[in-house]
N, C-alpha and C. Protein backbone atom coordinates (compact mmCIF):
# COMPACT_ATOMS: atom_id res chain seq x y z
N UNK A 1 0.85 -1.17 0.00
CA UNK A 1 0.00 0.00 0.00
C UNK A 1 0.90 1.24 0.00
N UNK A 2 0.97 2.13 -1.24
CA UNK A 2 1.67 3.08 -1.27
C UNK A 2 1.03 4.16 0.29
N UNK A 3 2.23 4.89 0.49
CA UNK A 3 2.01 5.98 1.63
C UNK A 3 1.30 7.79 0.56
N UNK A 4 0.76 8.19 1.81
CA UNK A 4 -0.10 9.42 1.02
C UNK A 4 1.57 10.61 0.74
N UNK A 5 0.86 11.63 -0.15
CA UNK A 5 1.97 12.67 -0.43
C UNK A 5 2.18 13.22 0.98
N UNK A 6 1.57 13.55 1.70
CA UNK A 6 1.85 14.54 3.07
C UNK A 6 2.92 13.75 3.95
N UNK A 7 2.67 12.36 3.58
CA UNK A 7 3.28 11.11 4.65
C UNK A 7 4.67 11.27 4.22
N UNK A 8 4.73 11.07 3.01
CA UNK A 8 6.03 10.99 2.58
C UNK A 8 7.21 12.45 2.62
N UNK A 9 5.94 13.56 2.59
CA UNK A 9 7.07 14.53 2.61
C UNK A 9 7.06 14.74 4.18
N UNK A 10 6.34 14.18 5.08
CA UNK A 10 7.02 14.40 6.66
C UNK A 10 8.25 13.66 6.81
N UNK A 11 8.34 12.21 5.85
CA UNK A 11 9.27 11.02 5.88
C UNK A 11 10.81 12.01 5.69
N UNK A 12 10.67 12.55 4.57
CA UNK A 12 11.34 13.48 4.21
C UNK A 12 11.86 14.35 4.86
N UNK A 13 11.14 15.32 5.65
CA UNK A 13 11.17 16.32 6.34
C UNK A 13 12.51 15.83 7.59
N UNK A 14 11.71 14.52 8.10
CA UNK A 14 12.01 14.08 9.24
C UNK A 14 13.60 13.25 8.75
N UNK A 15 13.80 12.70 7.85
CA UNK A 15 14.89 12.05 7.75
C UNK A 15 16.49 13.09 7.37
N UNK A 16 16.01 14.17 7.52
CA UNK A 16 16.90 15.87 7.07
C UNK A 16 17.56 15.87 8.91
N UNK A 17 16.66 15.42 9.82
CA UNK A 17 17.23 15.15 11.39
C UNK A 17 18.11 14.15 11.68
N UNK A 18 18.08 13.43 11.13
CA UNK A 18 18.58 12.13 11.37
C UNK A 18 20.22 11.81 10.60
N UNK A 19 20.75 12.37 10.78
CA UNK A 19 22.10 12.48 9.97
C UNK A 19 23.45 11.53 10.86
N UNK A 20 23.05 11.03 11.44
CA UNK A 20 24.17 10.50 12.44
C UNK A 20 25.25 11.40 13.86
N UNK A 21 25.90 10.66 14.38
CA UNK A 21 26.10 11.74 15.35
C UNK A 21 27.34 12.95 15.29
N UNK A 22 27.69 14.03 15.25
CA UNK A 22 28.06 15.06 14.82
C UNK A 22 29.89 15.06 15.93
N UNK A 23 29.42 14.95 17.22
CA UNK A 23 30.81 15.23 18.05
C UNK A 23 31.39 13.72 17.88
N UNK A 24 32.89 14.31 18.39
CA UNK A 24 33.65 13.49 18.64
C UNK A 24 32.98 12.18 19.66
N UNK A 25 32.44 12.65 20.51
CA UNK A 25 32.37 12.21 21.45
C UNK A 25 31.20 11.00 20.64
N UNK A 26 29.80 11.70 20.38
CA UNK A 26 28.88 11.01 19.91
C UNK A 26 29.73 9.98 19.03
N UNK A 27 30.65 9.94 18.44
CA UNK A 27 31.01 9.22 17.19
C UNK A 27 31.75 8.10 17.89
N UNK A 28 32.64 8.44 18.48
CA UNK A 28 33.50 7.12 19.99
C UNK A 28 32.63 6.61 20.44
N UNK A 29 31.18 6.88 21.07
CA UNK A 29 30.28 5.91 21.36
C UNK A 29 29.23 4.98 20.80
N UNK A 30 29.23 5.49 19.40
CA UNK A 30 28.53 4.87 18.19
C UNK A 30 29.66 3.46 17.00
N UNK A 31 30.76 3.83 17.68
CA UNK A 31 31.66 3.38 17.15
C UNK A 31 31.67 1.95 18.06
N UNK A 32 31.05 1.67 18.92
CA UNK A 32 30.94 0.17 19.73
C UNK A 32 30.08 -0.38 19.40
N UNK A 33 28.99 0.40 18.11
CA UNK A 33 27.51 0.03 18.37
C UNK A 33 27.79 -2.11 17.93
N UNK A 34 28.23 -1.94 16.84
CA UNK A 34 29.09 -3.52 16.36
C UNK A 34 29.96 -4.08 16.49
N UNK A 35 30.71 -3.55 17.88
CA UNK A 35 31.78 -4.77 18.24
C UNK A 35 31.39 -5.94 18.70
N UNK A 36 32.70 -6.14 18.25
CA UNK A 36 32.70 -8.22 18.34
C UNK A 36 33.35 -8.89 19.35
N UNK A 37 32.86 -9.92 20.23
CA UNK A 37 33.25 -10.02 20.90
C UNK A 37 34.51 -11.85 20.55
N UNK A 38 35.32 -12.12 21.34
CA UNK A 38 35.76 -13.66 21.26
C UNK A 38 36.99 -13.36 20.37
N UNK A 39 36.44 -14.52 18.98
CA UNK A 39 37.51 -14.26 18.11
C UNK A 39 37.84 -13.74 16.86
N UNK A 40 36.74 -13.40 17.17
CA UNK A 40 36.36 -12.32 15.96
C UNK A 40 36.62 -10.88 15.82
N UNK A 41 36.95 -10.74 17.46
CA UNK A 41 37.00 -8.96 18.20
C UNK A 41 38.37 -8.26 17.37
N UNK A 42 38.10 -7.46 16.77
CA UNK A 42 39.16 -6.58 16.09
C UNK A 42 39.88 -5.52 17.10
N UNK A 43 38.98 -5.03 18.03
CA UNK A 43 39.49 -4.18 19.17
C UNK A 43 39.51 -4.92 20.15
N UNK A 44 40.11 -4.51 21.32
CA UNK A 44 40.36 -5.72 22.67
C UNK A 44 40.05 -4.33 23.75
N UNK A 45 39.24 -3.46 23.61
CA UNK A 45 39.13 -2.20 24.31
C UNK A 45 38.32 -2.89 25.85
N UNK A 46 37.27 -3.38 25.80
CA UNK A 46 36.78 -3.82 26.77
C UNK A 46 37.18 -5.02 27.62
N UNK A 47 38.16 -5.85 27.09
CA UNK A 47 38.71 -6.80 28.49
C UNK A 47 38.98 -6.24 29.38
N UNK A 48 38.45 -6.40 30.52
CA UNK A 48 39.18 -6.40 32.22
C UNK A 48 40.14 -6.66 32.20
N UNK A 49 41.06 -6.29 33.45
CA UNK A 49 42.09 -7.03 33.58
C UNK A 49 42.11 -8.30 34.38
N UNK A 50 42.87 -9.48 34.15
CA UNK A 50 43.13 -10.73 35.33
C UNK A 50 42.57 -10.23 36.73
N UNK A 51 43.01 -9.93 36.87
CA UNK A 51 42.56 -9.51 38.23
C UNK A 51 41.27 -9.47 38.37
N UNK A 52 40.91 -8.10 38.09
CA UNK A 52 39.01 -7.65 38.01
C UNK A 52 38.16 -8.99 37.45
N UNK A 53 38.84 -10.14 36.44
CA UNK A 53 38.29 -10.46 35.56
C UNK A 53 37.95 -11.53 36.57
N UNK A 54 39.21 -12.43 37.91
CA UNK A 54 39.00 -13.09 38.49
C UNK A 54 37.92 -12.76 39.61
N UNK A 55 38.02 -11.75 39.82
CA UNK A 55 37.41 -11.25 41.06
C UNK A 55 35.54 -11.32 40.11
N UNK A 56 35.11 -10.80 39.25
CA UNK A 56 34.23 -11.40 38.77
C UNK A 56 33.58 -12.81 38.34
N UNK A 57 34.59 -13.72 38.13
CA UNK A 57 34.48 -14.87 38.13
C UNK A 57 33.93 -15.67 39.29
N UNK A 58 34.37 -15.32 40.48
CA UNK A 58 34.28 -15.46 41.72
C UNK A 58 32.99 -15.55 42.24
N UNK A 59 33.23 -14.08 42.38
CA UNK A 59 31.12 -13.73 42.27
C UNK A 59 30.82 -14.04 41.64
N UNK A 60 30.62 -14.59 40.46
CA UNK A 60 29.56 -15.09 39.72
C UNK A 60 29.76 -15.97 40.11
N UNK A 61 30.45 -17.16 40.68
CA UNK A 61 30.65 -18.73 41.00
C UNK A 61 30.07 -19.22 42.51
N UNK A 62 30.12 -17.99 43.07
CA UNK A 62 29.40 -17.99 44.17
C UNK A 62 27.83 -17.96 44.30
N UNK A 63 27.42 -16.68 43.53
CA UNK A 63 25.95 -17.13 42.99
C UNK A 63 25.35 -17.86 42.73
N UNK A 64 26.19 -18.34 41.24
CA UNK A 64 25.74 -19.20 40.52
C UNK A 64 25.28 -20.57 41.85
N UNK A 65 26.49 -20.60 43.00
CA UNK A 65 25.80 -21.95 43.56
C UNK A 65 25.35 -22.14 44.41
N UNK A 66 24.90 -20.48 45.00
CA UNK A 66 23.44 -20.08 45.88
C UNK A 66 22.20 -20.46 45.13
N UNK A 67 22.07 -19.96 43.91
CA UNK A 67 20.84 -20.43 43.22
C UNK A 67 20.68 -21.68 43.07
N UNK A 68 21.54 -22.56 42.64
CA UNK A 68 21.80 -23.83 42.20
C UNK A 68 20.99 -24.53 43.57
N UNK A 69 21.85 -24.07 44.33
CA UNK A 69 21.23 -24.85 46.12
C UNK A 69 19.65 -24.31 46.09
N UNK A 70 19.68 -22.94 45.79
CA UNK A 70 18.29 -22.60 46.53
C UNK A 70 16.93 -23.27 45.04
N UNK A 71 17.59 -23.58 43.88
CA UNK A 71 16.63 -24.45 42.97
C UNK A 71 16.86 -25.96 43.52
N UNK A 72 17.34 -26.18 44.12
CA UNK A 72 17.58 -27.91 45.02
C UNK A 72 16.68 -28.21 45.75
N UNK A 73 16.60 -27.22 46.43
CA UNK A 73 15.92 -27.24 47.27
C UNK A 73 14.15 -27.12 47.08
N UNK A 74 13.92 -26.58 45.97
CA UNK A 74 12.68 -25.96 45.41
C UNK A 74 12.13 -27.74 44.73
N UNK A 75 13.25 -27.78 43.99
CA UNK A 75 12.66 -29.29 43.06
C UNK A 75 12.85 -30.80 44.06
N UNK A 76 13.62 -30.82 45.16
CA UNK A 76 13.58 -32.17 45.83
C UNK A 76 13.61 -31.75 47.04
N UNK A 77 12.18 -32.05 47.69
CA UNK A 77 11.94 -31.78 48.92
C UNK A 77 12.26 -32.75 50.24
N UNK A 78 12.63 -33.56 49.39
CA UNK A 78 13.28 -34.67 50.41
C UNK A 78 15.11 -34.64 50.48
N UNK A 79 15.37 -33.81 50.08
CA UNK A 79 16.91 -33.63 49.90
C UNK A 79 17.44 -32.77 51.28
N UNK A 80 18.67 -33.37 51.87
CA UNK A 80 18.92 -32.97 53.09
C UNK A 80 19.77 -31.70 53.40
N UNK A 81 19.01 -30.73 54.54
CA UNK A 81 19.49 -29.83 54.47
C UNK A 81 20.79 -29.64 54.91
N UNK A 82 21.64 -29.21 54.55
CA UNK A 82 23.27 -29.04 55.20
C UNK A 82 23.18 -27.91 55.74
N UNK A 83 22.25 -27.59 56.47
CA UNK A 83 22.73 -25.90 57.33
C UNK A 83 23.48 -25.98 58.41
C-alpha cells in the first residue's frame, strides 16, 4: 500500500534530522555500536584485567551456587538440608 503525499514529505522532512552523530564524542560511542566479541574482536578495548576479571568470576561462581542450592531445594523436597 503506497504511503499518502503529506506522509512521505514528513518522511522526508524528518529524515533531514537524522544524519548520524556530529561530536567526537557522539562518534567514539557509536563506534561500539558492532563490536565483536571472542575471536572475531578486532578491538580488545573492553577486556578487564586478570585480576578484576577473576574477582568477577568469583562472584559469579558464588551465585551461581546459591541459586543452584536454593533451585535444590525448590525441586527435591526430600533432599537434606546441610545448614
Amino acid at each position: 500500500m503506497p504511503i499518502s503525499k503529506k506522509q512521505l514529505m514528513a518522511n522526508r522532512k524528518n529524515a533531514q534530522k537524522s544524519t548520524g552523530p556530529k561530536t567526537p564524542l557522539g562518534k567514539l560511542r557509536s563506534s561500539g555500536n558492532a563490536h565483536k566479541h571472542g575471536l572475531y574482536s578486532k578491538n580488545d578495548t573492553k577486556t578487564p584485567s586478570p585480576k578484576v576479571f577473576h574477582l568477577n568470576q568469583s562472584l559469579l561462581m558464588e551465585l551461581l551456587s546459591k541459586e543452584m542450592e536454593a533451585q535444590n531445594k525448590k525441586t527435591n523436597p526430600f533432599s537434606l538440608s546441610r545448614s
